[in-house]
Protein backbone atom coordinates (compact mmCIF):
# COMPACT_ATOMS: atom_id res chain seq x y z
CA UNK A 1 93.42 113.10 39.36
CA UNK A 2 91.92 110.43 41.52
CA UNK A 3 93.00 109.47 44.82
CA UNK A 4 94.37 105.96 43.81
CA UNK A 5 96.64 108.17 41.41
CA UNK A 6 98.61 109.45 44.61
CA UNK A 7 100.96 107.01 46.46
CA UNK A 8 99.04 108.42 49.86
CA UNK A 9 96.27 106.30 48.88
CA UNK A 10 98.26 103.33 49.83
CA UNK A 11 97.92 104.60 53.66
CA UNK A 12 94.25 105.49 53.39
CA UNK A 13 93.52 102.21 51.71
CA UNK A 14 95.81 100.59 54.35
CA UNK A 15 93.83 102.33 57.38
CA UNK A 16 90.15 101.52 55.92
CA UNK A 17 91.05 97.65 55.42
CA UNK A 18 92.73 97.70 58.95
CA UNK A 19 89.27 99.10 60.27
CA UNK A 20 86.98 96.82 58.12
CA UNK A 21 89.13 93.99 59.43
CA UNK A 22 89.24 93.23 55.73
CA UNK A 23 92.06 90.92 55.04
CA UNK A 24 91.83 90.42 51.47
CA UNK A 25 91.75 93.58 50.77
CA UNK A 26 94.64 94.52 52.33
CA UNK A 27 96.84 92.20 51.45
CA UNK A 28 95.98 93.22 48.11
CA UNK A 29 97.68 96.46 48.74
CA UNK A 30 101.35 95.20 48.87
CA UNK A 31 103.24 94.18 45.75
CA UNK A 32 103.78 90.13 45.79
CA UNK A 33 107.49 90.76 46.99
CA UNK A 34 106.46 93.19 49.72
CA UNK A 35 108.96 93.13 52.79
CA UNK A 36 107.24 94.48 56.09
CA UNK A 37 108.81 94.85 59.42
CA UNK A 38 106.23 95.32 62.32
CA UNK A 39 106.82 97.31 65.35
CA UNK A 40 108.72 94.52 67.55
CA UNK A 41 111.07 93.89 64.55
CA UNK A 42 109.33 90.61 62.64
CA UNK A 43 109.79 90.79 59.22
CA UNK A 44 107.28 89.63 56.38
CA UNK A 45 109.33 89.07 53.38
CA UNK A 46 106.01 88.61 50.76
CA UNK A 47 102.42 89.78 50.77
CA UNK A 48 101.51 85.83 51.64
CA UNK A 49 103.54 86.22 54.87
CA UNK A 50 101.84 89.85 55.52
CA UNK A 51 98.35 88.45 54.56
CA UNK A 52 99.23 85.41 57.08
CA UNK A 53 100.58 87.36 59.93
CA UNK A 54 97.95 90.02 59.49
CA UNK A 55 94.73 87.51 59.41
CA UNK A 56 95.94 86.01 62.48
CA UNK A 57 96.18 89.11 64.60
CA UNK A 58 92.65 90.21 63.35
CA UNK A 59 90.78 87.14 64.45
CA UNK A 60 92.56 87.75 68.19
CA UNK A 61 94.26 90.83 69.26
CA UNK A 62 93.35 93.32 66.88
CA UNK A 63 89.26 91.91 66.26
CA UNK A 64 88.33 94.84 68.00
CA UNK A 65 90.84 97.68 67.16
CA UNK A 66 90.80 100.82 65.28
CA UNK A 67 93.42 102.88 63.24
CA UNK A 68 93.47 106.21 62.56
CA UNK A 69 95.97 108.82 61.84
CA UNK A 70 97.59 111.21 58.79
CA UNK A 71 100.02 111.38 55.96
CA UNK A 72 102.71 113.65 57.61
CA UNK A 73 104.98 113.14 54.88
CA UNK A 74 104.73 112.21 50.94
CA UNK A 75 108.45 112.22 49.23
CA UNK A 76 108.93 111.08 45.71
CA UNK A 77 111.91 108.87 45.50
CA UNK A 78 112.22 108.60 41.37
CA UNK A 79 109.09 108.41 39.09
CA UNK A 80 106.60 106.25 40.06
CA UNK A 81 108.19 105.54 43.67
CA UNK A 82 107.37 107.26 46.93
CA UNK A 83 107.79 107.55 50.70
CA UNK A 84 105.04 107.73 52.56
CA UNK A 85 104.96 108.46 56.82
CA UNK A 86 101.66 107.88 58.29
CA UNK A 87 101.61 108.79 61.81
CA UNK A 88 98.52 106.08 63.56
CA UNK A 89 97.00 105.81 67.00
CA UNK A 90 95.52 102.58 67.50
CA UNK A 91 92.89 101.68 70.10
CA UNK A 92 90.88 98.60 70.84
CA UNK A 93 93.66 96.15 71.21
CA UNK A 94 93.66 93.56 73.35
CA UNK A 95 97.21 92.30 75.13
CA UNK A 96 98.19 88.28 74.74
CA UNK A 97 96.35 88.02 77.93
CA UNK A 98 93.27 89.40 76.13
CA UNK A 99 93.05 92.38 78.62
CA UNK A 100 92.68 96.00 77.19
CA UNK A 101 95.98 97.18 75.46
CA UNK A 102 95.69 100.41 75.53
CA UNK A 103 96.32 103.56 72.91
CA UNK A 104 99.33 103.26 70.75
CA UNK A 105 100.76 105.69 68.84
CA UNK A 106 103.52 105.50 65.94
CA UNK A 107 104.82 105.72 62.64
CA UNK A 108 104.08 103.86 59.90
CA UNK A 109 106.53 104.00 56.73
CA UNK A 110 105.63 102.89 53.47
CA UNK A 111 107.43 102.58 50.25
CA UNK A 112 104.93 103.01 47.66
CA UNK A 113 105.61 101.54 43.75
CA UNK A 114 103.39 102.72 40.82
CA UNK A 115 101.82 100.13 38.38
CA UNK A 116 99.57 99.53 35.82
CA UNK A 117 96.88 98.78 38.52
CA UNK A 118 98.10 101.49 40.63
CA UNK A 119 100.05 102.01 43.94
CA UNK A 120 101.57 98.96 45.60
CA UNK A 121 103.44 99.26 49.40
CA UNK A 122 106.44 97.41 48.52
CA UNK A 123 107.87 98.15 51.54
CA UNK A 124 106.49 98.79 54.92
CA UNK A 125 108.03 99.48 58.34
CA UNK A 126 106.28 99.94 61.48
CA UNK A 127 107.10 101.71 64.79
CA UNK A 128 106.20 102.61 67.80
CA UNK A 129 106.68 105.95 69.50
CA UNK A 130 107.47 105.19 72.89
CA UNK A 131 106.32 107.26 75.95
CA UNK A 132 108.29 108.64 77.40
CA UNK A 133 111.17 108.23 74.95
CA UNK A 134 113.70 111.48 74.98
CA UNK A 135 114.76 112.64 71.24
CA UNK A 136 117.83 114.21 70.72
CA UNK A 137 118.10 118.03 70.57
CA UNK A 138 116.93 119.65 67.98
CA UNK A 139 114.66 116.12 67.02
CA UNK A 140 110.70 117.14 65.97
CA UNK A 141 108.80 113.67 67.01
């Protein structure tokens, strides 16, 4: 079974085109009717918004960054659909002010679609864990 067989590819693919800074490539990842919502609640309702939104952050506060993280959690939904968590730390962002951002940590979800070509996010939606934050008893973060 190859790896583009397995909706976790999505987040892989996701993370290497974030690194690569590759655009094009990762827009090609979401189905055309992809809805994303990003960490401060903006929502991309296709991958032409995504691919927009996402170009214009490289070229400025994310030129410089760097994702990494793992699948924590792969659930199929119904045949050929999937949730996928994808917990990230990102460094090498810079703030609007174009001073050092800092680590982030959070929590990426993706809804991942089978095809013909393969897996497609179809949904996506982004948080961040916030330091600090206090979970409700009995929570695992």
């Amino acid at each position: 079974m190859s790896m583009t067989s397995k909706p976790e590819y999505v987040a892989t693919a996701f993370t290497n085109a974030w690194n690569r800074h590759d655009m094009d490539e990762f827009a090609s990842l979401f189905a055309s009717d992809a809805n994303f919502v990003n960490v401060v609640g903006v929502w991309w309702k296709n991958r032409s918004e995504i691919e927009a939104a996402h170009r214009a952050t490289h070229q400025t506060m994310f030129r410089d960054s760097r994702l990494e993280g793992d699948v924590s959690s792969v659930v199929e939904l119904a045949p050929g659909l999937a949730s996928v968590h994808y917990r990230w730390t990102l460094t090498g962002a810079s703030a609007p002010d174009g001073s050092p951002a800092g680590v982030r940590n959070g929590i990426l979800l993706l809804i991942a679609q089978e095809g013909q070509s393969g897996w497609h996010i179809k949904v996506a939606q982004n948080t961040d864990i916030v330091p600090g934050a206090i979970a409700p008893a009995g929570a695992k973060s």
